[in-house]
C-alpha atoms as a PDB file:
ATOM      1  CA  UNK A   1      16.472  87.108 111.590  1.00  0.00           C
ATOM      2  CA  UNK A   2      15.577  87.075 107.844  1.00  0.00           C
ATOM      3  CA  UNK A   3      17.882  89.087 106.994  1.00  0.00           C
ATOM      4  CA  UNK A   4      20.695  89.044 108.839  1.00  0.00           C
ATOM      5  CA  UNK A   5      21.078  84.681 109.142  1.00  0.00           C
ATOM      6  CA  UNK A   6      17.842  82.958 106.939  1.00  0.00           C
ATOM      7  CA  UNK A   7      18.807  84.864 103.481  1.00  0.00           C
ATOM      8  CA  UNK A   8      22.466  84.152 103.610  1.00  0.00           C
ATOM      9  CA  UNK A   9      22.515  80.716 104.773  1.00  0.00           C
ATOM     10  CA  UNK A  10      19.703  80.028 101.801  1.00  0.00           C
ATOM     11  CA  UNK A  11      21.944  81.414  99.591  1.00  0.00           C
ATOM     12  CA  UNK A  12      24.864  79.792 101.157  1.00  0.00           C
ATOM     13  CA  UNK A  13      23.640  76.173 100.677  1.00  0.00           C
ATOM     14  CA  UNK A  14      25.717  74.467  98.755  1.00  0.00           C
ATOM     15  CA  UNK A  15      29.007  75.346 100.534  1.00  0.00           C
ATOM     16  CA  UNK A  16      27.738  75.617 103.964  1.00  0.00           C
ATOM     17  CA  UNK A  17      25.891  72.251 104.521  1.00  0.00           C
ATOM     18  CA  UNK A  18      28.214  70.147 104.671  1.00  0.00           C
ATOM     19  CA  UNK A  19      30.203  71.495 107.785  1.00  0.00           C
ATOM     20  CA  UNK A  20      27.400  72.984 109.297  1.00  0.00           C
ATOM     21  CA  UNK A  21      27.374  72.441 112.964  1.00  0.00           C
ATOM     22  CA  UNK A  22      25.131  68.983 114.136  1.00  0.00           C
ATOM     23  CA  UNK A  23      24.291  69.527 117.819  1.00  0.00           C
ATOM     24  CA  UNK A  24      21.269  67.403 117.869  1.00  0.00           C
ATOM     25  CA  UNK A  25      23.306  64.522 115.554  1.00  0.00           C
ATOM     26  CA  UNK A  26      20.770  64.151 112.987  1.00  0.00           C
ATOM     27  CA  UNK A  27      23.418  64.893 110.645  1.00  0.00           C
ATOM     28  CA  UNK A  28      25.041  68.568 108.810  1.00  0.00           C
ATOM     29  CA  UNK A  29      22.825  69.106 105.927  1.00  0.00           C
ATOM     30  CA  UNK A  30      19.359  67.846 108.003  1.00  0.00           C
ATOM     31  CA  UNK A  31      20.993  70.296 111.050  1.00  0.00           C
ATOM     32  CA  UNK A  32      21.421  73.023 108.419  1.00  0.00           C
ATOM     33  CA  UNK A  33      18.078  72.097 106.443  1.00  0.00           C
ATOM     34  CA  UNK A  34      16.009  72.589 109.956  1.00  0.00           C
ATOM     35  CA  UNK A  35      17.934  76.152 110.619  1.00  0.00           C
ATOM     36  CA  UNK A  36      17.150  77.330 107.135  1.00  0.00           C
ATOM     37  CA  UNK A  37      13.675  76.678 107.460  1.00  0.00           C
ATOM     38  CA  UNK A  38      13.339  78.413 111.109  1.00  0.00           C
ATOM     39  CA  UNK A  39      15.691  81.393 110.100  1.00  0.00           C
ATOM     40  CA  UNK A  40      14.058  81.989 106.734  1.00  0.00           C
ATOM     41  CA  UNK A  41      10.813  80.527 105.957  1.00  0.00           C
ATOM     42  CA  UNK A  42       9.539  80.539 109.502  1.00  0.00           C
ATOM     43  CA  UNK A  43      10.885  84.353 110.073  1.00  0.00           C
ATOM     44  CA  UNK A  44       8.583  85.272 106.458  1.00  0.00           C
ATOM     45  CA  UNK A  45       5.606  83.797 108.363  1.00  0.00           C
ATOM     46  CA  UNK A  46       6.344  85.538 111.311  1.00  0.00           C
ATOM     47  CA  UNK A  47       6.734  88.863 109.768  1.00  0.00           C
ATOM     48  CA  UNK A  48       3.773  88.307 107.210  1.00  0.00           C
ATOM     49  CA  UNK A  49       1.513  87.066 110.864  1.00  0.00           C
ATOM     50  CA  UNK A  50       0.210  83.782 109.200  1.00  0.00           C
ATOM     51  CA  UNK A  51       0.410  81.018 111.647  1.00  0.00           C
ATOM     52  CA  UNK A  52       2.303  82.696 113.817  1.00  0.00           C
ATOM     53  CA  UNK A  53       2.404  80.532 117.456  1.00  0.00           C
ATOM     54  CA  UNK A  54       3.697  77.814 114.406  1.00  0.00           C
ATOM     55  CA  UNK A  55       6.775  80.044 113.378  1.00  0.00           C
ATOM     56  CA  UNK A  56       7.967  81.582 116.741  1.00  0.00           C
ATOM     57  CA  UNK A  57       7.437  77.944 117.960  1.00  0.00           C
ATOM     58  CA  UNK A  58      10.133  76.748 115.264  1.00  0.00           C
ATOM     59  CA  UNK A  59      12.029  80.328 115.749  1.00  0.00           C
ATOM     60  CA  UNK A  60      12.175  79.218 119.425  1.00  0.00           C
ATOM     61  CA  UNK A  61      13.262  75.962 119.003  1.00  0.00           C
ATOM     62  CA  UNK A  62      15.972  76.895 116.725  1.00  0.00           C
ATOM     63  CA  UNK A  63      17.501  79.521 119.086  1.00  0.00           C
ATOM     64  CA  UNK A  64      17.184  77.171 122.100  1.00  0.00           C
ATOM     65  CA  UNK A  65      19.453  74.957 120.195  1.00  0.00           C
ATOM     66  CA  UNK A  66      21.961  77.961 119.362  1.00  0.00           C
ATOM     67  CA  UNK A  67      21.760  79.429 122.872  1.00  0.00           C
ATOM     68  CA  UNK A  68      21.787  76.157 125.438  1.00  0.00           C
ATOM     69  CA  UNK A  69      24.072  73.893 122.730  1.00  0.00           C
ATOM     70  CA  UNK A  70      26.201  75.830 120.592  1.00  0.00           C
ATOM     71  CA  UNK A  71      26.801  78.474 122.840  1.00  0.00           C
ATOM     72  CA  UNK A  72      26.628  76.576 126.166  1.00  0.00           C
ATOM     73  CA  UNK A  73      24.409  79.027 127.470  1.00  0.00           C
ATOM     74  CA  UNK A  74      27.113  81.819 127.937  1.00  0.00           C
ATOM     75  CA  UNK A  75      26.539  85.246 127.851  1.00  0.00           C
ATOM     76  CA  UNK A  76      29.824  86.389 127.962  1.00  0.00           C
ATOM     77  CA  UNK A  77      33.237  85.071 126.467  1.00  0.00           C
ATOM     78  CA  UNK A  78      34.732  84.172 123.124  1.00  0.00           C
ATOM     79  CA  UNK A  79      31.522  82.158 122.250  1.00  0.00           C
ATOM     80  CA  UNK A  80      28.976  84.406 123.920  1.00  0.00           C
ATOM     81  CA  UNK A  81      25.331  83.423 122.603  1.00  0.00           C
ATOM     82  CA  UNK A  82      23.957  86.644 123.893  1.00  0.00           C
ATOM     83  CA  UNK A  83      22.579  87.144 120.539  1.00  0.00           C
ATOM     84  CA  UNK A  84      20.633  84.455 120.259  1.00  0.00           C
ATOM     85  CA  UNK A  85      19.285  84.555 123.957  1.00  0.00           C
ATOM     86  CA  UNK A  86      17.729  87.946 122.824  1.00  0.00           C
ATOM     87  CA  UNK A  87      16.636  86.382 119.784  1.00  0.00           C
ATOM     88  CA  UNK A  88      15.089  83.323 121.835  1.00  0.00           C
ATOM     89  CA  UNK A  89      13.566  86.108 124.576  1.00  0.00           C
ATOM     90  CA  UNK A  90      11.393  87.642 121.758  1.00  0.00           C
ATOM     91  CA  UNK A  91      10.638  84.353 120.165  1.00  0.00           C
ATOM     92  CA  UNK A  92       9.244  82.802 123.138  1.00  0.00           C
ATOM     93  CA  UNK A  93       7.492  86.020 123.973  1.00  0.00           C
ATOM     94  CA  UNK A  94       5.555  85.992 120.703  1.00  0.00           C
ATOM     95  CA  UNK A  95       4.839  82.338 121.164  1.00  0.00           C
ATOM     96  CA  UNK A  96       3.464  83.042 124.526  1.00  0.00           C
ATOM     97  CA  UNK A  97       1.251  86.137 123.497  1.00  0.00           C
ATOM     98  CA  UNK A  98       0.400  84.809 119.625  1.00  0.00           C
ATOM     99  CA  UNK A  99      -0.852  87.231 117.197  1.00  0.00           C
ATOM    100  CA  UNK A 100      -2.069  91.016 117.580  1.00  0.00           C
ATOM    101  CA  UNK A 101      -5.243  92.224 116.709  1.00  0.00           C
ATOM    102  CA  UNK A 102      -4.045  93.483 112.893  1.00  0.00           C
ATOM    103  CA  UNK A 103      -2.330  89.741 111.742  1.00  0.00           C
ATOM    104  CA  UNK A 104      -3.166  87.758 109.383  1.00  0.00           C
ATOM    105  CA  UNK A 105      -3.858  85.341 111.852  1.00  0.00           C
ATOM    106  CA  UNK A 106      -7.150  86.827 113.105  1.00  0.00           C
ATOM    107  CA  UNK A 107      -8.334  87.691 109.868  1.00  0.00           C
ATOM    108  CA  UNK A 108      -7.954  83.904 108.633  1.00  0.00           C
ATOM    109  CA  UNK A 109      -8.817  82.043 111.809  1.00  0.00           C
ATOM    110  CA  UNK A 110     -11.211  84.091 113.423  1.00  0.00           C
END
């Protein structure tokens, strides 16, 4: 997720914000804002295992939106969100299970 959507809408600010897709009409740039934070700051948390429940929370959140709004919840077609249902699948998962044993997590918090 970092890689492949956070980093390049980051870097992609300025000329992406503006028409960035609003499905929950809180306007482009907040709509954008929100997805940069879940798809790149959220996805560093996840991977580094500091608050993790807290980042595939907002990881979940943000491909709900993708998968049952943007997509329409199709799995096939010209707008297929089958992506992002995978993505969501794992997300939820790791919100469901939390951390391992090795995160960060357990070191801080237990």
């Amino acid at each position: 997720m970092l890689i492949n959507h956070g980093t390049g809408k980051l870097l992609a600010y300025e000329t992406m914000a503006s028409s960035f897709p609003d499905p929950l009409g809180v306007g482009h740039i907040t709509s954008y804002a929100l997805v940069v934070a879940a798809e790149f700051l959220a996805s560093i948390l996840l991977i580094t295992g500091i608050v993790t429940r807290f980042a595939a929370l907002m990881l979940t959140v943000n491909m709900s939106v993708a998968f049952f709004l943007v997509h329409k919840a199709a799995l096939t077609g010209e707008h297929s969100g089958e992506v992002a249902f995978v993505y969501l699948a794992g997300f939820a998962t790791l919100l469901l299970a939390g951390p391992g044993r090795i995160s960060l997590d357990k070191v801080i918090f237990e």
